[in-house]
Protein backbone atom coordinates (compact mmCIF):
# COMPACT_ATOMS: atom_id res chain seq x y z
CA UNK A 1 24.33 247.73 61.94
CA UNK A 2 25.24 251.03 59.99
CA UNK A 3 26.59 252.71 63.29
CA UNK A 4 28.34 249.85 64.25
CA UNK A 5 30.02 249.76 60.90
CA UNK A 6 30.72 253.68 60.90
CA UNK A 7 32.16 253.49 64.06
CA UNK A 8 34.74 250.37 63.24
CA UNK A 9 35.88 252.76 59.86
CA UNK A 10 36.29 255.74 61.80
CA UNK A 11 38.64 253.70 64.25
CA UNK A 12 40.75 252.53 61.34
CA UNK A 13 40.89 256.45 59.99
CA UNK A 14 41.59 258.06 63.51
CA UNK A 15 44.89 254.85 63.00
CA UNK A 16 43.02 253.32 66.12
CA UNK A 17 43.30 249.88 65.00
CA UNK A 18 46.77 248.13 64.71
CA UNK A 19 45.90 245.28 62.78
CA UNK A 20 42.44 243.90 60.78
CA UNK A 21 41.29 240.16 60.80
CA UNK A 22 38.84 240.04 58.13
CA UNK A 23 38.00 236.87 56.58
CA UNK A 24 36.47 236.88 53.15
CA UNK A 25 33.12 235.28 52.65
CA UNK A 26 31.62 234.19 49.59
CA UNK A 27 29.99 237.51 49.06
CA UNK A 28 32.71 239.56 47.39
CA UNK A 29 30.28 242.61 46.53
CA UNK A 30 31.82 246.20 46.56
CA UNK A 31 29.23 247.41 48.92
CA UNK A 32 29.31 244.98 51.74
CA UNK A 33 30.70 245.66 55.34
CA UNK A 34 33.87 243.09 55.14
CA UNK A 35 34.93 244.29 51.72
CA UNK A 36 34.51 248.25 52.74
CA UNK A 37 36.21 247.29 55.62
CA UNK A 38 39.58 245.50 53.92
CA UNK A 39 39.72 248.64 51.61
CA UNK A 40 39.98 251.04 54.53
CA UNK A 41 42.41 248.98 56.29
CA UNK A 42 44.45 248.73 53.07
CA UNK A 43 44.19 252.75 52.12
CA UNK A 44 45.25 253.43 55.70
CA UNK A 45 47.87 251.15 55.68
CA UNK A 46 47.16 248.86 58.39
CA UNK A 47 48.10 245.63 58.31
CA UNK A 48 45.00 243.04 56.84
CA UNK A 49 45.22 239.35 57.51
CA UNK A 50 42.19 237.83 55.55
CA UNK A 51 42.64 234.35 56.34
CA UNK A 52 42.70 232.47 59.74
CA UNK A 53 45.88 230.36 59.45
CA UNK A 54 47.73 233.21 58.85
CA UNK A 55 46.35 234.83 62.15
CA UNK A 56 47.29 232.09 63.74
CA UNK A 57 50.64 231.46 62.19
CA UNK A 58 51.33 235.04 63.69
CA UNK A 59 49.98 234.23 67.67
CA UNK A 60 52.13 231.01 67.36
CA UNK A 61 55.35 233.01 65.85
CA UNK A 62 54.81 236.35 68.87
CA UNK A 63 54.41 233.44 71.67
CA UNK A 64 57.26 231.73 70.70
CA UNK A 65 59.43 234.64 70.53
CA UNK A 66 60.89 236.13 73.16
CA UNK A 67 61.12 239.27 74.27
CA UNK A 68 63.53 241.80 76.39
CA UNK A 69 63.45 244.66 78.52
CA UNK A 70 66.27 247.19 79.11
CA UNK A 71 66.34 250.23 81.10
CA UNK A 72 66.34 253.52 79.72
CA UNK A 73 68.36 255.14 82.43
């Protein structure tokens, strides 16, 4: 859907998005949504994982980590 796809690149411009999970399919063509996609996150310098291990390399690293609060007072 062309407004769906609009929409998804304007959140990446307006630095909406924190982080892409794109996986590449076998059509690589210059024109298609995943590809246009990729290239936005990449010239807006957000983070791209394009492969599912890695994403879930990165859940299994953040849940085993922990994490710690202070006050700011």
């Amino acid at each position: 859907n062309e407004q769906a796809d609009n929409n998804i690149l304007d959140e990446l411009r307006n630095e909406k998005i924190d982080l892409v999970i794109n996986t590449m399919g076998h059509d690589l063509e210059k024109n298609s949504d995943g590809f246009i996609i990729r290239q936005t996150a990449i010239q807006q310098n957000i983070p791209l994982l394009t492969a599912l291990d890695t994403a879930d390399a990165l859940l299994t690293a953040l849940e085993n980590r922990s994490f710690a609060t202070e006050s700011l007072d």
